[in-house]
PDB file of N, CA and C in Angstrom:
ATOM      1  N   UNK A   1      20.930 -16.070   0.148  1.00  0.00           N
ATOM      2  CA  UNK A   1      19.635 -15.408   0.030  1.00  0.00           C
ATOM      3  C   UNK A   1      19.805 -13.933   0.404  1.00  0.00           C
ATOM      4  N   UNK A   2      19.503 -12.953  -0.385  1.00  0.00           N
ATOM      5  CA  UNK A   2      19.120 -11.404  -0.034  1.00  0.00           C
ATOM      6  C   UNK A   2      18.594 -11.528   0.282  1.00  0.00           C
ATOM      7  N   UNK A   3      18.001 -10.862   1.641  1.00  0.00           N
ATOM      8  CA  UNK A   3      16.778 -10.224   2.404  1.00  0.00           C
ATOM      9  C   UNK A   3      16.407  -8.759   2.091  1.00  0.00           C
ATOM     10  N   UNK A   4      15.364  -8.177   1.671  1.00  0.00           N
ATOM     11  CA  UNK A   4      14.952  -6.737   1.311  1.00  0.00           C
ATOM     12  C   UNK A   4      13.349  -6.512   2.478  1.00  0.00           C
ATOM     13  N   UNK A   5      14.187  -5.299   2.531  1.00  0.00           N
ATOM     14  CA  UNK A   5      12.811  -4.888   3.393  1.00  0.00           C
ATOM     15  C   UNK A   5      12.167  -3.132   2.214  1.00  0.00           C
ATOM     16  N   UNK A   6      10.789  -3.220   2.014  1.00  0.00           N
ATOM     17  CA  UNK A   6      10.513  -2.099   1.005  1.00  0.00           C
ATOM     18  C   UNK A   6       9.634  -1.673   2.188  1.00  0.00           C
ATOM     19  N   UNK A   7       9.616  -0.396   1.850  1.00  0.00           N
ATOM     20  CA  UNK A   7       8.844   0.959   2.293  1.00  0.00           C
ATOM     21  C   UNK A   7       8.387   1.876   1.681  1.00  0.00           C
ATOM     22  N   UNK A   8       7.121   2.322   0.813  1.00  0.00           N
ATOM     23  CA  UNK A   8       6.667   2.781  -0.070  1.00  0.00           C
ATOM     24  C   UNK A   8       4.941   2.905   0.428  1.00  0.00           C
ATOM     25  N   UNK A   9       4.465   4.571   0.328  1.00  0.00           N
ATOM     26  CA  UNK A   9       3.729   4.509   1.093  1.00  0.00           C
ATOM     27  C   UNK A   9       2.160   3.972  -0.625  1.00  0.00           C
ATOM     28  N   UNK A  10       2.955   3.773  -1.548  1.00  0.00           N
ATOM     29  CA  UNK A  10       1.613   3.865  -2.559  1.00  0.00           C
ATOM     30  C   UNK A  10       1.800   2.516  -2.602  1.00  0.00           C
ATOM     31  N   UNK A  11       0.691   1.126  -2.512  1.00  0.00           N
ATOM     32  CA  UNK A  11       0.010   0.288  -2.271  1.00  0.00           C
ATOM     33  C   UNK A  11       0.564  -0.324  -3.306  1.00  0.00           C
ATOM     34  N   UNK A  12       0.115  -0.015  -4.637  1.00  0.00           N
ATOM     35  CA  UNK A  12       0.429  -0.106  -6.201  1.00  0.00           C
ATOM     36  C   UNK A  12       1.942  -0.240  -6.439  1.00  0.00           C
ATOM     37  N   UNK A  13       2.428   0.606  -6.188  1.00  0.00           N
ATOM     38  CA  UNK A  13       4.047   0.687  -6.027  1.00  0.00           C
ATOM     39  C   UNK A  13       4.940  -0.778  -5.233  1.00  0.00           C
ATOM     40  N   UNK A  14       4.536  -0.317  -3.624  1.00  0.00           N
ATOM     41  CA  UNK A  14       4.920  -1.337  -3.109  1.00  0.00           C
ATOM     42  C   UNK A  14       4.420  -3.408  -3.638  1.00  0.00           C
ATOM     43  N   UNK A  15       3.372  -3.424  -4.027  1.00  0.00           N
ATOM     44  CA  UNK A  15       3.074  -4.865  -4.357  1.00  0.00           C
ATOM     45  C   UNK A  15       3.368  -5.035  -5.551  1.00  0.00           C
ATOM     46  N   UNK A  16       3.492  -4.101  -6.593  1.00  0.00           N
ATOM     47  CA  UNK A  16       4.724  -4.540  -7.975  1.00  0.00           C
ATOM     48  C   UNK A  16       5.944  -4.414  -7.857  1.00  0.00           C
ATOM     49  N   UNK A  17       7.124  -3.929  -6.504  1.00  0.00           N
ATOM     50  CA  UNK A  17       8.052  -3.985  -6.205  1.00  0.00           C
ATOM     51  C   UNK A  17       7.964  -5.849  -5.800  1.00  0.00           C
ATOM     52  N   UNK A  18       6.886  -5.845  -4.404  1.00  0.00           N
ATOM     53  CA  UNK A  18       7.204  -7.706  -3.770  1.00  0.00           C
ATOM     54  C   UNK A  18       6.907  -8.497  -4.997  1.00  0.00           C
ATOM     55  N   UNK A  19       6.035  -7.852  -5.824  1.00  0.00           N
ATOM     56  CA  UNK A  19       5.796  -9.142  -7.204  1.00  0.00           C
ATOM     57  C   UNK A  19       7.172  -9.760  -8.021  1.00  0.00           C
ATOM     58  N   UNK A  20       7.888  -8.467  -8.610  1.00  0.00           N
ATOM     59  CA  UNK A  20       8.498  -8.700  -8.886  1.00  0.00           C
ATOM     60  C   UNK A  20      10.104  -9.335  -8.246  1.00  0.00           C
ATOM     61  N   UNK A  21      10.208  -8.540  -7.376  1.00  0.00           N
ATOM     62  CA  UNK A  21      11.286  -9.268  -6.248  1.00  0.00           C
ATOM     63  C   UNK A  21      10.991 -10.765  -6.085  1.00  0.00           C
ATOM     64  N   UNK A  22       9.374 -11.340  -5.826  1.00  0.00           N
ATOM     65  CA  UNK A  22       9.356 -12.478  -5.421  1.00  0.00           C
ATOM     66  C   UNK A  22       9.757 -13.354  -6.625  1.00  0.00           C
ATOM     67  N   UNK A  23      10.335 -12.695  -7.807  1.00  0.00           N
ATOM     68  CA  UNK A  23      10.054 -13.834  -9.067  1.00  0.00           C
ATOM     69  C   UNK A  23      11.683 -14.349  -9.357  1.00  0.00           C
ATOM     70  N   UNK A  24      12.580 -13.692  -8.618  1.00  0.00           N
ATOM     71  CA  UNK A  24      14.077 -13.925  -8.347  1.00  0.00           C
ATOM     72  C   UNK A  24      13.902 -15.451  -7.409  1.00  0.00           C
ATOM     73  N   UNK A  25      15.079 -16.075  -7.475  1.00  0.00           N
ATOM     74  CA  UNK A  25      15.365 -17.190  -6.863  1.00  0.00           C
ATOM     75  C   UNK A  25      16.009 -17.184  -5.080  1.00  0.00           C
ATOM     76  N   UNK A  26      17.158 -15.971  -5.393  1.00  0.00           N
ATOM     77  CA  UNK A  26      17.942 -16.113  -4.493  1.00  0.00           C
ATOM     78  C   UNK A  26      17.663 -14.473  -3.770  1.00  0.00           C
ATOM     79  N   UNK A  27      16.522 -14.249  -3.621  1.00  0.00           N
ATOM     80  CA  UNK A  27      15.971 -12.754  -3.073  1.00  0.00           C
ATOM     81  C   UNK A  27      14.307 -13.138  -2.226  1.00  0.00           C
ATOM     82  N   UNK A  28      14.521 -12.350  -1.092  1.00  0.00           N
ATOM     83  CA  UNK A  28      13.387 -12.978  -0.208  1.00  0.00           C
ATOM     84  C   UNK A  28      12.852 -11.421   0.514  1.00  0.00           C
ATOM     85  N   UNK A  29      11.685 -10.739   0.446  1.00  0.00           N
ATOM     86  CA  UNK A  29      11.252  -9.491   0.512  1.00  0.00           C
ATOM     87  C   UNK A  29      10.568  -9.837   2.362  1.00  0.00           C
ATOM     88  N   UNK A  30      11.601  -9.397   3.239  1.00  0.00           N
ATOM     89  CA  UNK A  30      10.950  -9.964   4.700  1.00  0.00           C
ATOM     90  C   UNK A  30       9.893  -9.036   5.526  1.00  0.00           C
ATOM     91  N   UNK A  31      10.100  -7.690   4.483  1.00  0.00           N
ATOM     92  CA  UNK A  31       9.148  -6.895   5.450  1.00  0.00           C
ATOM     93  C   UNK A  31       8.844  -5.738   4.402  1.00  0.00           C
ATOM     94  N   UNK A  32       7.794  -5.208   4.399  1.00  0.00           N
ATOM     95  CA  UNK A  32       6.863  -4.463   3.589  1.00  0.00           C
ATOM     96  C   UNK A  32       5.921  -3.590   4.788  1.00  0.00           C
ATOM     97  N   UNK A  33       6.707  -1.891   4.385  1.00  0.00           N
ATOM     98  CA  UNK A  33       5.731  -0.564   5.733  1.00  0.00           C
ATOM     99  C   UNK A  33       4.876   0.301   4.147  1.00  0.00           C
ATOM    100  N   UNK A  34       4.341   0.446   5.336  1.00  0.00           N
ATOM    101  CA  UNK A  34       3.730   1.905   4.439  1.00  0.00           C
ATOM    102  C   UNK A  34       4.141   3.637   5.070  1.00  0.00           C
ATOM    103  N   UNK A  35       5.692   3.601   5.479  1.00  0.00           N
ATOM    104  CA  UNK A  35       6.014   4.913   6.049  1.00  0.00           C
ATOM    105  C   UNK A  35       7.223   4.072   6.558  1.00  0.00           C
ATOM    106  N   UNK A  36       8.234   5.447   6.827  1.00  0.00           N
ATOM    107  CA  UNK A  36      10.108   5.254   7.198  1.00  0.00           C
ATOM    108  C   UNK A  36       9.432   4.563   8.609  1.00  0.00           C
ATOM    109  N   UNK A  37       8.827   4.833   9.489  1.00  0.00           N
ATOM    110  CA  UNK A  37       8.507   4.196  10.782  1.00  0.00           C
ATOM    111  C   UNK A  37       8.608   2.796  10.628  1.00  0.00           C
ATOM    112  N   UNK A  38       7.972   2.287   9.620  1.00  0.00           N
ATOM    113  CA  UNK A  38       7.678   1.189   9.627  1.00  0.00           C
ATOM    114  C   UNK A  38       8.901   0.591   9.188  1.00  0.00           C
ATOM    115  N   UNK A  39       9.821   1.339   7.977  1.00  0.00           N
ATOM    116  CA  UNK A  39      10.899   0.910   7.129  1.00  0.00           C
ATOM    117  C   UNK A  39      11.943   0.180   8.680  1.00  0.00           C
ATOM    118  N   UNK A  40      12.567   0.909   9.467  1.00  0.00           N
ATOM    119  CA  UNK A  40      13.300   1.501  10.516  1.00  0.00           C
ATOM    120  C   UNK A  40      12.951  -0.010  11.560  1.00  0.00           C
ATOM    121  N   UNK A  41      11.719  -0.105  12.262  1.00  0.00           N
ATOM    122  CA  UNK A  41      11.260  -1.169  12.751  1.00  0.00           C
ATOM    123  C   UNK A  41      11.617  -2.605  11.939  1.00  0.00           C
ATOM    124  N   UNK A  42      11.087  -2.984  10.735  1.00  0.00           N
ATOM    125  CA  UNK A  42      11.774  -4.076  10.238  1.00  0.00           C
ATOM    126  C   UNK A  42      12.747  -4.095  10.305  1.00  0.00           C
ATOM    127  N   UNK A  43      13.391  -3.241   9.634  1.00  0.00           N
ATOM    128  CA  UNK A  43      15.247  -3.468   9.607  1.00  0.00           C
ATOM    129  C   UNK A  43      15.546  -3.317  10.567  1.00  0.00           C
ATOM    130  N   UNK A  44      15.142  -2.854  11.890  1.00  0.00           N
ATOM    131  CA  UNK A  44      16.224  -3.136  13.098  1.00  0.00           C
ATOM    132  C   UNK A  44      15.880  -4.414  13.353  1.00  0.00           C
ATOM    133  N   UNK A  45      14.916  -5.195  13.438  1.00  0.00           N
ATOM    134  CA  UNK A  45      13.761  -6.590  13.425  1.00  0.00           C
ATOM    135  C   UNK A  45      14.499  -7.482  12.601  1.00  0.00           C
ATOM    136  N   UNK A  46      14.538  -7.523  11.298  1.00  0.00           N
ATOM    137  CA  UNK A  46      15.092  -8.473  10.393  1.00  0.00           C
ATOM    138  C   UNK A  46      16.290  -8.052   9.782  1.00  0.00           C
ATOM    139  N   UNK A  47      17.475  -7.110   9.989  1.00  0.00           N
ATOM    140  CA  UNK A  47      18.428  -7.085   9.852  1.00  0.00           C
ATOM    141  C   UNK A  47      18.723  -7.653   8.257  1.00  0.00           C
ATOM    142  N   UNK A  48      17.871  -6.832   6.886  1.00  0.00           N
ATOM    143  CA  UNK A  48      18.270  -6.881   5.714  1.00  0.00           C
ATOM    144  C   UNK A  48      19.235  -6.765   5.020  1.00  0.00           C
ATOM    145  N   UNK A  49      19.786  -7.404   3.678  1.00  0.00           N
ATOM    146  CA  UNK A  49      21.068  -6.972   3.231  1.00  0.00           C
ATOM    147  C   UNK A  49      20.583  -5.450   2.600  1.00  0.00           C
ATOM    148  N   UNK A  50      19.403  -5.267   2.554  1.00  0.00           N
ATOM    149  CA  UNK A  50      18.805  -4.100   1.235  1.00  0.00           C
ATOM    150  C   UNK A  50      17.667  -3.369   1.935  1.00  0.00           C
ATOM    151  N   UNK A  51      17.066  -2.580   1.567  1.00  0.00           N
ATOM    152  CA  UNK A  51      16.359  -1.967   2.054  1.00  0.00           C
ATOM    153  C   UNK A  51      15.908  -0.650   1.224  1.00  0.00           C
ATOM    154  N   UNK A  52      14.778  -1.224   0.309  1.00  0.00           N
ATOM    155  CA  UNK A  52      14.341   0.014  -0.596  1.00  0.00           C
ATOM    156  C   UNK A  52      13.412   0.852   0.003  1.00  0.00           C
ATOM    157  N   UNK A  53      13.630   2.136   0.105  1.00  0.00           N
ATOM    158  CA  UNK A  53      12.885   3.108   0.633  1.00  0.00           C
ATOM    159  C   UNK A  53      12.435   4.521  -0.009  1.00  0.00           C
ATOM    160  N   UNK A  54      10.921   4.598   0.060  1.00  0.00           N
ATOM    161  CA  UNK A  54      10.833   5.746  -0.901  1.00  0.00           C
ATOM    162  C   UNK A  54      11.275   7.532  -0.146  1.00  0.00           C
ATOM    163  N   UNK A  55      11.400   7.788  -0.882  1.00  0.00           N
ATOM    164  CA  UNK A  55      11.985   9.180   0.016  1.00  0.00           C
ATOM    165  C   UNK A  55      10.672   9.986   0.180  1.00  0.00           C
ATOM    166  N   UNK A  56       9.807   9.925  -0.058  1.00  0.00           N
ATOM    167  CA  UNK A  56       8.349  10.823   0.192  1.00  0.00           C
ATOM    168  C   UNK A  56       7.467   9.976   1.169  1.00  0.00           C
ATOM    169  N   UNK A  57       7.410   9.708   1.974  1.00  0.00           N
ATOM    170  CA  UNK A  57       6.627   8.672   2.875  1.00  0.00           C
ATOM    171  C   UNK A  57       5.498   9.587   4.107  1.00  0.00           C
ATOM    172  N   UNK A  58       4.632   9.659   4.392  1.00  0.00           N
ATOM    173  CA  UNK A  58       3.896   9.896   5.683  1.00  0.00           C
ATOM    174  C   UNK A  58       5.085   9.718   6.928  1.00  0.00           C
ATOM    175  N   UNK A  59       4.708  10.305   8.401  1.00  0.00           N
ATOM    176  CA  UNK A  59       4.921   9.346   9.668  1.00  0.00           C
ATOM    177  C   UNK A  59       6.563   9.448   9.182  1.00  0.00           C
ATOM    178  N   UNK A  60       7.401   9.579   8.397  1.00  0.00           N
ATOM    179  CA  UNK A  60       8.771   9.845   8.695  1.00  0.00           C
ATOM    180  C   UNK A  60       9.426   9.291   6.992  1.00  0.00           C
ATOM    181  N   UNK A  61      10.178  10.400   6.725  1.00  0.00           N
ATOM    182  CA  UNK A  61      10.156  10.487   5.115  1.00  0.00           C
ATOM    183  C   UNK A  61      11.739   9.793   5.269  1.00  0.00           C
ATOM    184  N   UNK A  62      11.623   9.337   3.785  1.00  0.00           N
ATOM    185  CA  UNK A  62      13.187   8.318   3.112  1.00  0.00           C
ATOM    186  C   UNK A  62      14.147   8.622   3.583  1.00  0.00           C
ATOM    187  N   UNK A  63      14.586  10.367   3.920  1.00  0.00           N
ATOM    188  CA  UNK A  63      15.674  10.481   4.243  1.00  0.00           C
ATOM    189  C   UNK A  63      16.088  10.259   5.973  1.00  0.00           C
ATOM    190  N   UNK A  64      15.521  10.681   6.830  1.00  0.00           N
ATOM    191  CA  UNK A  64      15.266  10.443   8.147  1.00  0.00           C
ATOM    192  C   UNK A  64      15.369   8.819   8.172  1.00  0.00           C
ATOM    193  N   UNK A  65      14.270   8.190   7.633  1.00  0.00           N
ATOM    194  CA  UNK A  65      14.281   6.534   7.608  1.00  0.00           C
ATOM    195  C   UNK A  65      15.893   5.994   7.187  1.00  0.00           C
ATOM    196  N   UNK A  66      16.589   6.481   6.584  1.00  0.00           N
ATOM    197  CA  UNK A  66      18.112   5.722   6.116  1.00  0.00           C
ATOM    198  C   UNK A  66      18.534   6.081   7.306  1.00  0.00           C
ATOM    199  N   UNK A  67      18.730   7.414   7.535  1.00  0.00           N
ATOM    200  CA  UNK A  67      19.712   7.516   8.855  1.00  0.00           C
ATOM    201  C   UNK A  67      19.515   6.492  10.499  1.00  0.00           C
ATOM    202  N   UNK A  68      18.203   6.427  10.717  1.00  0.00           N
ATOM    203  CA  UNK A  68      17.760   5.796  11.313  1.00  0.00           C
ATOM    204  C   UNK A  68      17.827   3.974  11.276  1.00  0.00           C
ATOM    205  N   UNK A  69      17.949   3.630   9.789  1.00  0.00           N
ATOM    206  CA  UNK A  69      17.947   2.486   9.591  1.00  0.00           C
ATOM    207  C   UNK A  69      19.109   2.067   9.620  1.00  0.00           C
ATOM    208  N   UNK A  70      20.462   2.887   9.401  1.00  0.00           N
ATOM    209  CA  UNK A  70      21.621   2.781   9.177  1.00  0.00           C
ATOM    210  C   UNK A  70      21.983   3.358  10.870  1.00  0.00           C
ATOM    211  N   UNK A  71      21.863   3.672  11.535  1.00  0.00           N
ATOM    212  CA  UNK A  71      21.910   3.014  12.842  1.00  0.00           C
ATOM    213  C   UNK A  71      21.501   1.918  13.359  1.00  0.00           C
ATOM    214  N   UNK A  72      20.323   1.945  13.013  1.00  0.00           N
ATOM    215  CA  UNK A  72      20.195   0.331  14.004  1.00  0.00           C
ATOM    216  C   UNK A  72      20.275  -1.153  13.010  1.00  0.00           C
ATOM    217  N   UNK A  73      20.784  -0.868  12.060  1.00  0.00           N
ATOM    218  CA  UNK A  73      21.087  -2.062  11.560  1.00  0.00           C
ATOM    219  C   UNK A  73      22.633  -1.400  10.143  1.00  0.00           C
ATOM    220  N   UNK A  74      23.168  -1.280  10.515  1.00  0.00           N
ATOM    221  CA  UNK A  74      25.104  -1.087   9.739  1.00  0.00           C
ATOM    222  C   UNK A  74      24.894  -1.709   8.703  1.00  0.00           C
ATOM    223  N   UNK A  75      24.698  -2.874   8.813  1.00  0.00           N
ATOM    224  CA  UNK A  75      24.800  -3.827   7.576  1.00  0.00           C
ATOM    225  C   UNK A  75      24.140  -3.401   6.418  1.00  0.00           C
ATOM    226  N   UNK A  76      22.933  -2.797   6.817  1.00  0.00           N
ATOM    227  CA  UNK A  76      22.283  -2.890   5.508  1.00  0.00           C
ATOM    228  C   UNK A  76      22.208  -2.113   4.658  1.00  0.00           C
ATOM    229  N   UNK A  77      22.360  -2.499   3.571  1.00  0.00           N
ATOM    230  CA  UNK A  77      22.551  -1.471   2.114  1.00  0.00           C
ATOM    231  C   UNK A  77      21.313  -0.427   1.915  1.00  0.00           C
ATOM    232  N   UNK A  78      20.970   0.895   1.583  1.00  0.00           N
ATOM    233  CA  UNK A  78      19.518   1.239   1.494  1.00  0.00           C
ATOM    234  C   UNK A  78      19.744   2.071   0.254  1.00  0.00           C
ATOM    235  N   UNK A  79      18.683   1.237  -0.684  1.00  0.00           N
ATOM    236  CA  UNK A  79      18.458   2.055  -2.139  1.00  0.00           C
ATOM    237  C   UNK A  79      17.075   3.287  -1.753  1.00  0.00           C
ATOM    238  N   UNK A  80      16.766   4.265  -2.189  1.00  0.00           N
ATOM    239  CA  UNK A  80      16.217   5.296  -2.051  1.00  0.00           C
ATOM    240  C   UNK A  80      15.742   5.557  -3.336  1.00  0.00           C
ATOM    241  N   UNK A  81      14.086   5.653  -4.049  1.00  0.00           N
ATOM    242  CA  UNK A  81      13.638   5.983  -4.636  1.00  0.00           C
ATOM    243  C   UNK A  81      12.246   6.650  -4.519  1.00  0.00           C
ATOM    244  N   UNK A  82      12.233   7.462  -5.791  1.00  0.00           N
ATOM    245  CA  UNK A  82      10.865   8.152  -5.833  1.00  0.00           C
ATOM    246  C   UNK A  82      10.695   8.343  -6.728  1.00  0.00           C
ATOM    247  N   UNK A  83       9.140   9.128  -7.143  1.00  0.00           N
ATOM    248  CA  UNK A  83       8.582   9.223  -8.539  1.00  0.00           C
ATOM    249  C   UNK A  83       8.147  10.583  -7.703  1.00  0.00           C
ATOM    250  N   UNK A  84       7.952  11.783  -9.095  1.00  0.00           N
ATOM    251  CA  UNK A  84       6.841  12.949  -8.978  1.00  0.00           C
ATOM    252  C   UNK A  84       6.294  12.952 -10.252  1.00  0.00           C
ATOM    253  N   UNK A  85       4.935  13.250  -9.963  1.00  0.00           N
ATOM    254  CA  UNK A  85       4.347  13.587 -11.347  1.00  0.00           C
ATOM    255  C   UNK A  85       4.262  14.977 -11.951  1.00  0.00           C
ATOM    256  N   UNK A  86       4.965  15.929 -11.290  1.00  0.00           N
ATOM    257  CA  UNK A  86       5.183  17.591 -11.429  1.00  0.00           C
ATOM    258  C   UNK A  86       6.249  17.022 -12.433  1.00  0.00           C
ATOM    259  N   UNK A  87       5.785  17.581 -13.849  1.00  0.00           N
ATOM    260  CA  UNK A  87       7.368  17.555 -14.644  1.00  0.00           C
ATOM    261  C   UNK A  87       8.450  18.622 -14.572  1.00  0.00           C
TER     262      UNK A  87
END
């Protein structure tokens, strides 16, 4: 079983990320923030293989949140995404 923890501060974003994650077999979404604070707390908490994090967040942004998360938990892999609507 993968464990993923997402962090994405847009509502919309984050619950079509767990929708779709939840529709995999062997993938289990253990913790869901709305800001790197929150990202950082799970994963030191549930110790994920993954950990998607948006890089624009409130309360402590994507990049701060990896470094942080990648201290207190080594193991875990962290994908980093974002969207802008400025073309």
């Amino acid at each position: 079983m993968i464990r993923i923890v997402i962090a994405d501060d847009h509502r919309v974003v984050r619950t079509g990320l767990e929708q779709l994650i939840g529709t995999f077999d062997d993938v289990e979404v253990v913790g869901s923030g709305v800001n790197g604070e929150e990202a950082v707390e799970m994963c030191a908490a549930a110790q994920p293989e993954v950990a998607l994090i948006d890089l624009e967040m409130p309360v402590l942004n994507g990049i701060e949140a990896t470094r942080r998360i990648l201290d207190a938990s080594p193991a875990t892999s962290v994908i980093v995404f974002t969207s802008f609507s400025d073309r």
